[in-house]
Protein backbone atom coordinates (compact mmCIF):
# COMPACT_ATOMS: atom_id res chain seq x y z
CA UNK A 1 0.00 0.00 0.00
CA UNK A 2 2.55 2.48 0.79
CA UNK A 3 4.35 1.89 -2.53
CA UNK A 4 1.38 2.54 -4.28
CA UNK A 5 0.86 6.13 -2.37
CA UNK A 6 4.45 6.32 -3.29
CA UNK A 7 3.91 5.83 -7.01
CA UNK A 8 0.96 7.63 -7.22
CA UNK A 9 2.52 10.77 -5.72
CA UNK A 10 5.72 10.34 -8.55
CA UNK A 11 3.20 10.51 -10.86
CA UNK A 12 1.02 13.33 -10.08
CA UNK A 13 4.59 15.58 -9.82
CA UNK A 14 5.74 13.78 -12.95
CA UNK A 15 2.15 15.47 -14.77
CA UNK A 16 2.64 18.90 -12.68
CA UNK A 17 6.39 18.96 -13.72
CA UNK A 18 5.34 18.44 -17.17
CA UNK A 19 2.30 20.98 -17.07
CA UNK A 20 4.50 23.75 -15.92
CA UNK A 21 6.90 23.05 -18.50
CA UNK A 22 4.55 22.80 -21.75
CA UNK A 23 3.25 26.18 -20.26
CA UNK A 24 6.61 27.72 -20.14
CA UNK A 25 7.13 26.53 -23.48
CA UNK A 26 3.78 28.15 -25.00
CA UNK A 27 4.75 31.44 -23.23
CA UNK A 28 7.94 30.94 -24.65
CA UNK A 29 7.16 30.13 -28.13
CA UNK A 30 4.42 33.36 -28.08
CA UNK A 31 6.90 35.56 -27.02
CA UNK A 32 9.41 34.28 -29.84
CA UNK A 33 6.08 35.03 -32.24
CA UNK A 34 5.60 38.42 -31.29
CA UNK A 35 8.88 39.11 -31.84
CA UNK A 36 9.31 37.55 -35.30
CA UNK A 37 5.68 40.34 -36.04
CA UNK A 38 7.83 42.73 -34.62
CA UNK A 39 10.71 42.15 -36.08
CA UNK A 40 8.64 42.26 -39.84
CA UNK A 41 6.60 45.56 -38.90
CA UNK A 42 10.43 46.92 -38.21
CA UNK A 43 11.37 45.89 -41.54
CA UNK A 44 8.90 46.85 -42.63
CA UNK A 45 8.63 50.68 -41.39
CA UNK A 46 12.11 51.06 -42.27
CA UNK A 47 12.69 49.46 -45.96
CA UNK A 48 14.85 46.37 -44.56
CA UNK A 49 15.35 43.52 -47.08
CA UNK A 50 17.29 40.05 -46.71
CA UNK A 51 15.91 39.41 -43.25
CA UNK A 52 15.57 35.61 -42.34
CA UNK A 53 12.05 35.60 -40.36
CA UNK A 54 9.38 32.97 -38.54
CA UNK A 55 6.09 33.62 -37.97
CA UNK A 56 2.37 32.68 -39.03
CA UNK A 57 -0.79 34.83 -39.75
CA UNK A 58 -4.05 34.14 -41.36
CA UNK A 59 -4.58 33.35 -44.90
CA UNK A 60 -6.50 36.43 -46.44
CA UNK A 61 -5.81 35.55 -50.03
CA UNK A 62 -4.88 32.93 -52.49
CA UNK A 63 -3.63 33.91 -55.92
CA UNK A 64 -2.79 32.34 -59.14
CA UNK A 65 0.28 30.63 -59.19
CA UNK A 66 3.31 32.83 -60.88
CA UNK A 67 4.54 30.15 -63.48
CA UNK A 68 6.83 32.63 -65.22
CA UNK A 69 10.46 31.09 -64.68
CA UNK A 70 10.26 28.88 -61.44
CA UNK A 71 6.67 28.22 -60.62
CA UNK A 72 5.23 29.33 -57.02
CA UNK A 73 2.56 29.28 -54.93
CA UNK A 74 1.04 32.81 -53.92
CA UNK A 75 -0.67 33.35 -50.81
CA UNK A 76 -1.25 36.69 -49.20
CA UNK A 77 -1.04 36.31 -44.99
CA UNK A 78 -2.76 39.11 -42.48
CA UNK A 79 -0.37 38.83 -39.69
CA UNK A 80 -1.30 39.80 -35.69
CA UNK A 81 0.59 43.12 -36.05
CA UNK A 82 -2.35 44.33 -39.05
CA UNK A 83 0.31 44.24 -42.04
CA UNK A 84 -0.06 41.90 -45.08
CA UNK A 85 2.67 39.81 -46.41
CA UNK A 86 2.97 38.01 -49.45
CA UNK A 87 3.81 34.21 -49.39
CA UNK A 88 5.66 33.30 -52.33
CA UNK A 89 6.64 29.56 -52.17
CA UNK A 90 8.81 27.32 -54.91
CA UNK A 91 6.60 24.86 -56.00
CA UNK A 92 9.24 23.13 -58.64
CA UNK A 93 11.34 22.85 -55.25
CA UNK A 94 8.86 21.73 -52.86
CA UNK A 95 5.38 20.63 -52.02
CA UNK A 96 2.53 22.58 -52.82
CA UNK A 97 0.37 23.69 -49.72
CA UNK A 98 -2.53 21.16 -50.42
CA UNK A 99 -6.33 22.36 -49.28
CA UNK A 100 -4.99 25.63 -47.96
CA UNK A 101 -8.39 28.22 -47.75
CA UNK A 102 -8.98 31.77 -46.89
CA UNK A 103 -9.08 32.16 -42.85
CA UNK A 104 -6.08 29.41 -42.38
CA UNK A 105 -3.85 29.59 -40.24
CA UNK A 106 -0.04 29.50 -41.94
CA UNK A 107 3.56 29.23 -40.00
CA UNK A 108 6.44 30.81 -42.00
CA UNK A 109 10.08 30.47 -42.07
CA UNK A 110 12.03 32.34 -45.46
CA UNK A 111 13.39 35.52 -46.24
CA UNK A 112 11.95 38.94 -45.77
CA UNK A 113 11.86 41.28 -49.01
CA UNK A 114 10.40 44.47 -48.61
CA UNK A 115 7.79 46.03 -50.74
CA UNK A 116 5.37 49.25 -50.89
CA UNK A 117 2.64 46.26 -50.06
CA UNK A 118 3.67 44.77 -46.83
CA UNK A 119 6.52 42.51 -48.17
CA UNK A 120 7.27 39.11 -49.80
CA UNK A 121 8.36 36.29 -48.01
CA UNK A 122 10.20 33.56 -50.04
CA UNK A 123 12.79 30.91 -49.48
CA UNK A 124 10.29 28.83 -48.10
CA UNK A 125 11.91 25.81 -49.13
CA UNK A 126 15.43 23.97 -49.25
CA UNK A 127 18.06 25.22 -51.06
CA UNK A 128 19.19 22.37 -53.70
CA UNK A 129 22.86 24.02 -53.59
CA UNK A 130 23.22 24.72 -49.86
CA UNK A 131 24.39 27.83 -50.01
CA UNK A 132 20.56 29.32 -48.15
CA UNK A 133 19.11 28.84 -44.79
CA UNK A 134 16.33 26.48 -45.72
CA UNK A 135 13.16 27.92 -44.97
CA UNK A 136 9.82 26.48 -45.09
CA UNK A 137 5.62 26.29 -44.57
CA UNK A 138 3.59 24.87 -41.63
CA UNK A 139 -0.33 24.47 -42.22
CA UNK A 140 -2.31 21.59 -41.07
CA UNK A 141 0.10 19.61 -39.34
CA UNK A 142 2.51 19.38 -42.25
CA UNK A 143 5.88 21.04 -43.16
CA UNK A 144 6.28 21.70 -46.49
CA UNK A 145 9.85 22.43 -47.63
């Protein structure tokens, strides 16, 4: 009997342990996400190009793809901070972004270019040569890169 009270009490600070540490993580992983807004609004505000950036917004719009020289995906992503971005992802270099719809949720990870429109993100994908951070998409569950 008293092993069991022993066990059982390991295991409830085990789960505790574990609680406080997935919600340090979330706080963590916010904070990280405001930055990365942050960090894009900067750019942003003050014409900053070449800017390796994370982050995720809402989908607002889908376009056509752009199949003039390498083919991509277009998407255009409201992000928390009220600017628009432009999602530009290789599609001859990795997976399209299957059943993506207005009001998604997408997670980012390329290269900041600005623009008189919010800026373009791209390098959402590997690099073939490995000379680029590889960058990618998050949206249901699945990477695409």
């Amino acid at each position: 009997m008293r092993n069991t009270i022993i066990i059982v009490l390991l295991s409830l600070l085990a789960l505790y342990t574990l609680y406080e540490r997935s919600d340090w993580f979330f706080k963590q992983a916010g904070q990280e996400q405001a930055a990365s807004i942050d960090q894009l609004k900067h750019a942003f505000e003050n014409k900053i190009s070449n800017l390796q950036v994370e982050g995720s917004g809402v989908v607002k719009a889908i376009l056509k793809d752009d199949t003039k020289g390498s083919k991509h995906q277009r998407i255009i992503v409201d992000l928390s901070s009220g600017q628009s971005i432009l999602v530009v992802h290789n599609i001859d270099l990795a997976p399209r972004v299957e059943n993506i719809n207005r009001g998604d949720i997408i997670a980012f990870f390329g290269e900041y270019e600005w623009n008189d429109k919010g800026g373009v993100i791209h390098w959402t994908h590997h690099d073939p040569r490995n000379k680029h951070v590889a960058g990618w998409l998050k949206h249901n569950g699945r990477t695409y890169r």
